[in-house]
Protein backbone atom coordinates (compact mmCIF):
# COMPACT_ATOMS: atom_id res chain seq x y z
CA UNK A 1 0.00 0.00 0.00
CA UNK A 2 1.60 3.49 -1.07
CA UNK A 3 0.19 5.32 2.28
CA UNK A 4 3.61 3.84 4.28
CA UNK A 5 5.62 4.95 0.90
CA UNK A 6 5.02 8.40 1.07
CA UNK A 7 3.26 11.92 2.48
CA UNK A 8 1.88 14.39 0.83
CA UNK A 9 4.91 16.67 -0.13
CA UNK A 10 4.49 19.98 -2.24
CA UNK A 11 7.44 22.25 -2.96
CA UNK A 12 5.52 24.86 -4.53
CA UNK A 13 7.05 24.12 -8.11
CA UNK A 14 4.05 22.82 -10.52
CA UNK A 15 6.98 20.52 -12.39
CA UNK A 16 8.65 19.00 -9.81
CA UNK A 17 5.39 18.04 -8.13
CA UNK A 18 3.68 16.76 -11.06
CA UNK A 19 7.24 14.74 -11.75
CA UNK A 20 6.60 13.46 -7.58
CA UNK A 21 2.73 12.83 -8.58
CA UNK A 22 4.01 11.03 -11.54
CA UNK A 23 6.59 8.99 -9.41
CA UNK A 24 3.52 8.29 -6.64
CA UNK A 25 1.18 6.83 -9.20
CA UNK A 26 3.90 4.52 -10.54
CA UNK A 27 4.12 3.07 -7.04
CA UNK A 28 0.55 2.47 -6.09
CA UNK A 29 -0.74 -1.15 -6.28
CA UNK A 30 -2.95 -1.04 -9.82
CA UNK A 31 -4.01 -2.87 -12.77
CA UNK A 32 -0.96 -1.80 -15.15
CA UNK A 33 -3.33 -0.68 -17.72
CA UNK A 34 -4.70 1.74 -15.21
CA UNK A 35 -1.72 2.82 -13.72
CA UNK A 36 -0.17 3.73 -17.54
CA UNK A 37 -3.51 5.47 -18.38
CA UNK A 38 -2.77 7.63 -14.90
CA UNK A 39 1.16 7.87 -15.59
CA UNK A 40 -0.34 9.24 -19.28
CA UNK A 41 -2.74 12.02 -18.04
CA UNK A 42 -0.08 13.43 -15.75
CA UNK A 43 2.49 13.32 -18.46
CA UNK A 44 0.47 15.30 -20.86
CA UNK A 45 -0.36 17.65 -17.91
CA UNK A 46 3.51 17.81 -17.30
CA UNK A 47 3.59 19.04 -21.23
CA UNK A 48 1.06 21.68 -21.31
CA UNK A 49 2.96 23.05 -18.02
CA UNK A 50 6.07 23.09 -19.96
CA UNK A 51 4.16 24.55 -23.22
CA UNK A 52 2.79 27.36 -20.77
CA UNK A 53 -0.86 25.83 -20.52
CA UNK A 54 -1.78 25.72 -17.07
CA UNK A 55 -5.71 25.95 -17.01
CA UNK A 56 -5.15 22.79 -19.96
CA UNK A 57 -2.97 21.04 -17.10
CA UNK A 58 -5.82 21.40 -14.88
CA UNK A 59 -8.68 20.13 -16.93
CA UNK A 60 -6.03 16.69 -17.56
CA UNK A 61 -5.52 16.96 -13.75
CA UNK A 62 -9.31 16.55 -12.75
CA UNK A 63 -9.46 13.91 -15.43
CA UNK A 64 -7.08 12.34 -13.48
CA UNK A 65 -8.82 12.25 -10.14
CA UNK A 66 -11.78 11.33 -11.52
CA UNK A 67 -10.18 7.98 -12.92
CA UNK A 68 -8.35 7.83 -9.34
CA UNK A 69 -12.43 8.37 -7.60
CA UNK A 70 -13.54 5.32 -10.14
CA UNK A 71 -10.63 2.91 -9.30
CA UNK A 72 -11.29 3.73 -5.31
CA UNK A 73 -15.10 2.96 -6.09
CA UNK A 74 -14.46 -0.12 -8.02
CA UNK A 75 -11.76 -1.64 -5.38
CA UNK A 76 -9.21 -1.49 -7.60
CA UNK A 77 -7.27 1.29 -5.54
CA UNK A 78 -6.86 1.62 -1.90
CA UNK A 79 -8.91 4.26 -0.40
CA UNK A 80 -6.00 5.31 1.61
CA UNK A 81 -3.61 5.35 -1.57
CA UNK A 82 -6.58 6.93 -3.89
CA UNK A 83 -6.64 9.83 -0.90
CA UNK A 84 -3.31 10.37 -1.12
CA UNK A 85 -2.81 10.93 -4.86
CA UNK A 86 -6.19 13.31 -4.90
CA UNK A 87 -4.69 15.18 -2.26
CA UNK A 88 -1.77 15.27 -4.19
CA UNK A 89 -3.44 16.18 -7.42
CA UNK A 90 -5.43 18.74 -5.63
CA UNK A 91 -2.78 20.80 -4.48
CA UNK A 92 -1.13 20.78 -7.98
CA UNK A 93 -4.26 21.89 -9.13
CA UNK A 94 -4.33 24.60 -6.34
CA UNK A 95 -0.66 26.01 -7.57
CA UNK A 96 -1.84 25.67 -11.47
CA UNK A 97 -5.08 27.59 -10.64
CA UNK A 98 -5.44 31.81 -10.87
């Protein structure tokens, strides 16, 4: 379970902790097809951070919690691990937003 692997750490850069969110998902316990479709939605929101796209970075970011709220519904994510990466995601979303 990912909850003893790490806390919910934001430095206040939108790249580095999109690069930690992307890091977190890799090491939650999920289907791999799952897990690459979340690994894919923060990469492209990594990209249109880079390409100077924030509110596009946001829309791919509440994409991504909403898969993260399905595979918590379904049982195929820990509640406690789903938490963490929505709080994580949140945040991001926080430092992204006007």
């Amino acid at each position: 379970m990912l909850s003893l692997l790490f806390a919910l750490t934001i430095t206040g850069d939108p790249l580095t902790d999109l690069a930690q969110l992307r890091t977190d998902t890799q090491a939650v316990t999920l289907a791999p097809s799952y897990k690459a479709l979340l690994v894919n939605i923060v990469d492209a929101a990594i990209l249109r951070v880079q390409q100077g796209r924030p509110a596009a970075a946001v829309t791919l970011l509440r994409s991504y919690n909403n898969y993260v709220t399905k595979f918590v519904a379904s049982g195929a994510l820990s509640a406690a691990d789903g938490q963490l990466l929505l709080d994580e995601s949140n945040a991001i979303i926080g430092e992204l937003s006007p």
